[in-house]
Protein backbone atom coordinates (compact mmCIF):
# COMPACT_ATOMS: atom_id res chain seq x y z
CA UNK A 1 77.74 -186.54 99.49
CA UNK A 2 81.27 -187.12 99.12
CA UNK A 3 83.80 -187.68 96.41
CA UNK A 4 83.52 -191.47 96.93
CA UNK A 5 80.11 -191.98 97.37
CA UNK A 6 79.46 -189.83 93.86
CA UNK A 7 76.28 -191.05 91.44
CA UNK A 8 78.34 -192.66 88.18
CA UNK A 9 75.51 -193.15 86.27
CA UNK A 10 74.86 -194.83 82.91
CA UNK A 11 73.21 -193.29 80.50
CA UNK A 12 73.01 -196.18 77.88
CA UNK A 13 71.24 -198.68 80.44
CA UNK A 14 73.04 -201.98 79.33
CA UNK A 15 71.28 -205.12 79.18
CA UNK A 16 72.09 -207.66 81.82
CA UNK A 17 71.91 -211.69 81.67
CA UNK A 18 69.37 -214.08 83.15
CA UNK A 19 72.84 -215.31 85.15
CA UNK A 20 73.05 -211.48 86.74
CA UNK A 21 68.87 -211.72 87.70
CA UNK A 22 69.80 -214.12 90.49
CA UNK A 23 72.27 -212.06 92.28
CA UNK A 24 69.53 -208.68 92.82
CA UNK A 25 67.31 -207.77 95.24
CA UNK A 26 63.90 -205.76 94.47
CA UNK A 27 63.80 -202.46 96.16
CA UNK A 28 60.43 -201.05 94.59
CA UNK A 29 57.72 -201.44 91.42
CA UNK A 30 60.10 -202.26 88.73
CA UNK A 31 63.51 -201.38 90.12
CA UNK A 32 66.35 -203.76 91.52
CA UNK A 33 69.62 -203.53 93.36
CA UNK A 34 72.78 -205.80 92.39
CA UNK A 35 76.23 -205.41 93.62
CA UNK A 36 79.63 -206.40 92.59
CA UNK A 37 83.31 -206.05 94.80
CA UNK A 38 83.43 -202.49 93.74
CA UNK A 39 80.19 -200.50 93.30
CA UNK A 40 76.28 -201.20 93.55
CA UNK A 41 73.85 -201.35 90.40
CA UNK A 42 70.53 -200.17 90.09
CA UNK A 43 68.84 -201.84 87.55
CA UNK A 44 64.96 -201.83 85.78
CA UNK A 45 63.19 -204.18 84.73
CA UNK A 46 62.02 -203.18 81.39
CA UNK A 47 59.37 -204.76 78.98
CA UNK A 48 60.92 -204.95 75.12
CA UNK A 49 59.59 -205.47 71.64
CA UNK A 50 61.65 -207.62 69.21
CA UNK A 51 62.81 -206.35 66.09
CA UNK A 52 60.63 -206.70 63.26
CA UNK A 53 57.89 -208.18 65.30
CA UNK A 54 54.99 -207.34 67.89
CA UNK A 55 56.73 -209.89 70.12
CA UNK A 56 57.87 -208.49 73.54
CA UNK A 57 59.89 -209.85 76.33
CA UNK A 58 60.89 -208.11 79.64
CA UNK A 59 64.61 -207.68 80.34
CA UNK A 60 67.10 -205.71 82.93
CA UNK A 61 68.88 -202.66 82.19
CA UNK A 62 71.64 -201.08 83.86
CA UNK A 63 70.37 -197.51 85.11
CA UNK A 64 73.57 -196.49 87.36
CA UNK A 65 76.02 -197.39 89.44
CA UNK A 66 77.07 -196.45 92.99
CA UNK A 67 79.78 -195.85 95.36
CA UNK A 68 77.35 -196.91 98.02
CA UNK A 69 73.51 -198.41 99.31
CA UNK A 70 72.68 -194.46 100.50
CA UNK A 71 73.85 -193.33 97.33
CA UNK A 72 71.76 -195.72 95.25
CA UNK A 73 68.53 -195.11 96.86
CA UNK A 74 69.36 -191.14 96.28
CA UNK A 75 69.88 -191.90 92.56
CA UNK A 76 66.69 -193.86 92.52
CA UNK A 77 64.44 -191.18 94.16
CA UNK A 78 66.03 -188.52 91.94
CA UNK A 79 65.00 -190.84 88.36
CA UNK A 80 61.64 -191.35 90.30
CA UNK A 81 61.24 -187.91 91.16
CA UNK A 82 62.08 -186.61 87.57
CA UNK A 83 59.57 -189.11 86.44
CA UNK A 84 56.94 -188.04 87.76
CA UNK A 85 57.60 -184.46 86.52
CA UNK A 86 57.82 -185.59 83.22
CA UNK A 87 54.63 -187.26 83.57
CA UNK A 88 52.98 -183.79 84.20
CA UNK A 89 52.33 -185.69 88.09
CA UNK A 90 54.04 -183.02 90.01
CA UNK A 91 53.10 -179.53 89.11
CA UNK A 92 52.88 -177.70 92.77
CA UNK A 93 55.08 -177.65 95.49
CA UNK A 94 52.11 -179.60 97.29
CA UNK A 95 52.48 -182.38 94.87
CA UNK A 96 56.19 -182.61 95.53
CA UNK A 97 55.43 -183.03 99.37
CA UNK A 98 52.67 -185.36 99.18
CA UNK A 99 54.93 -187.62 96.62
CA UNK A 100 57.64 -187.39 98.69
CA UNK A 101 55.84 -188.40 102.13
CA UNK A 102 54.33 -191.31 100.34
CA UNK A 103 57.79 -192.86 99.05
CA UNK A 104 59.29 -192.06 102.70
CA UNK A 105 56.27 -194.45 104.00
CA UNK A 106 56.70 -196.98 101.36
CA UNK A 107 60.71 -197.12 101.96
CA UNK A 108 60.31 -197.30 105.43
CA UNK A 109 58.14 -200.33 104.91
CA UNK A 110 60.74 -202.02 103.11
CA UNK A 111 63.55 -201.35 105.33
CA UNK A 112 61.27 -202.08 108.65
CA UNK A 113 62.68 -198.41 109.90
């Protein structure tokens, strides 16, 4: 990966607006790609609890931004991937494999490779 094409990532995942939920495209379970002239976002879809209250709501946050589509899809499988080890799902290289063959399949599905 090049200089260009580097993960910027945000650490914070910022909130976005209903206005921002239009403009993003759902690449897989609970994650979402938007774009702006300069960089793409991948953004989650995350379920909240109000303050002071057992009331939730689901919102968008920000999880990184990318130089470009390849680069996003990296990021994603990386977060995925790190996931699932801290989850205790991956503990053998076998488990790695078998993960990793079954999100090949399922992205191949959504880009109709």
């Amino acid at each position: 990966m090049n200089n260009n094409e580097e993960i910027l990532e945000n650490e914070t995942m910022n909130e976005t607006t209903s206005e921002d939920s239009a403009k993003i495209t759902h690449i897989i379970d609970n994650f979402y790609m938007g774009a702006d002239d300069y960089q793409y976002i991948l953004k989650e879809k995350v379920t909240r609890t109000k303050r002071g209250s057992d009331e939730t709501y689901e919102s968008e946050s920000t999880v990184g931004y990318y130089g470009s589509i390849q680069a996003l899809i990296i990021g994603l499988v990386r977060l995925m991937t790190r996931r699932e080890i801290n989850n205790g799902n991956l503990k053998e290289l076998k488990d790695y494999i078998t993960y990793f063959e079954n999100f090949e399949d399922h992205l191949e599905e959504i880009f109709n490779c």
